[in-house]
Protein backbone atom coordinates (compact mmCIF):
# COMPACT_ATOMS: atom_id res chain seq x y z
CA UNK A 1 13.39 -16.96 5.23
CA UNK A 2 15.55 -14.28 5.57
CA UNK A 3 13.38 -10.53 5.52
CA UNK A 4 15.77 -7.79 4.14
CA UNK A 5 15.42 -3.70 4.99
CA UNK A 6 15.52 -3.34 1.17
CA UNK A 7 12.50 -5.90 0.98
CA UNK A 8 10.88 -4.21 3.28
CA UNK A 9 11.74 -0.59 1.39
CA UNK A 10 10.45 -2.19 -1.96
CA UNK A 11 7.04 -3.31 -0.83
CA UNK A 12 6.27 -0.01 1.17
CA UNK A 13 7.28 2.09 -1.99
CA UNK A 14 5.13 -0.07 -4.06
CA UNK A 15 2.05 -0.54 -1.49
CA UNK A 16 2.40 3.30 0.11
CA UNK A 17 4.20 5.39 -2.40
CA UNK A 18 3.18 4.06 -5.71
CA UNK A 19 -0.46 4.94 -5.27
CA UNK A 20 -0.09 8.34 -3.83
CA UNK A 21 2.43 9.18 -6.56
CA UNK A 22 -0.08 8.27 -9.40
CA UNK A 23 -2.79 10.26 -7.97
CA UNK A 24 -0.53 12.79 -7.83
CA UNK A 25 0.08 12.20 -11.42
CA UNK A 26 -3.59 12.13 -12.29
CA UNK A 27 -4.53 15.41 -10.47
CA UNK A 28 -1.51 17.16 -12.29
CA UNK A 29 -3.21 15.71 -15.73
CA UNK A 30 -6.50 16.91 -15.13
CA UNK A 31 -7.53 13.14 -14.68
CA UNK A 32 -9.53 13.01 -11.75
CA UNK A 33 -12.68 14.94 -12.27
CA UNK A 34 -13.42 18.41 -10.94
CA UNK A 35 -11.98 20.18 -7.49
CA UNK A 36 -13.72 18.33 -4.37
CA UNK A 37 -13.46 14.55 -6.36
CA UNK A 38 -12.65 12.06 -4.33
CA UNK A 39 -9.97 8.86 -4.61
CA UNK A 40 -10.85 5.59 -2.90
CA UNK A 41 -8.26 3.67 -2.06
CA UNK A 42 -9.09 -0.64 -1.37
CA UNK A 43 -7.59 -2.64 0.98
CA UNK A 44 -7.99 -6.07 1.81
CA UNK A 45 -7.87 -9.01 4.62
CA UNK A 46 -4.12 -9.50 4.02
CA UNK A 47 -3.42 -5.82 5.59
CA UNK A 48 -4.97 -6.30 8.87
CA UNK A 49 -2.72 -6.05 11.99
CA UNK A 50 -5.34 -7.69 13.86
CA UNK A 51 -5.99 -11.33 12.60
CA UNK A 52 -3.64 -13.59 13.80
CA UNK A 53 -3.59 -16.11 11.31
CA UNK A 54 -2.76 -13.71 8.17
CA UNK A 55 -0.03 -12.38 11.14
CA UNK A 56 1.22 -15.64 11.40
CA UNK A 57 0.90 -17.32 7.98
CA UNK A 58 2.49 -15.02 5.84
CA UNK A 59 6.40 -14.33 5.89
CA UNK A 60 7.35 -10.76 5.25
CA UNK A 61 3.62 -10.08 5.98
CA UNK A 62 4.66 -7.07 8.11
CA UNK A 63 6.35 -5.07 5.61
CA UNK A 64 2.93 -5.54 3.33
CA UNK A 65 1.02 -4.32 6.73
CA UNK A 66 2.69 -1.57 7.35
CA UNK A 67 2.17 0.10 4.00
């Protein structure tokens, strides 16, 4: 399987940049509650750099780790 820059650009934008950019949208909407809230963001298993089965099993799994 053949792992493209632009694959690589479309899951970081999605993974990295989409989130940020609707929190941003949210605080600029009054959405998130007062000054001082706080935004959790969840991860999972599949973004660990450090288990070397996920590393190995997943094609394309670094673009998905890095974001």
């Amino acid at each position: 399987m053949d792992f493209e820059a632009s694959d690589f650009h479309t899951v970081f934008n999605t993974n990295a940049v989409g989130p940020f950019l609707v929190v941003q949208s949210f605080l600029k909407q009054g959405l998130l509650g007062p000054p001082g809230s706080t935004v959790a963001n969840v991860s999972s298993i599949m973004a660990s750099h450090q288990d070397p089965v996920i590393s190995s099993a997943t094609p394309g799994g670094y673009a998905y780790r890095s974001a």
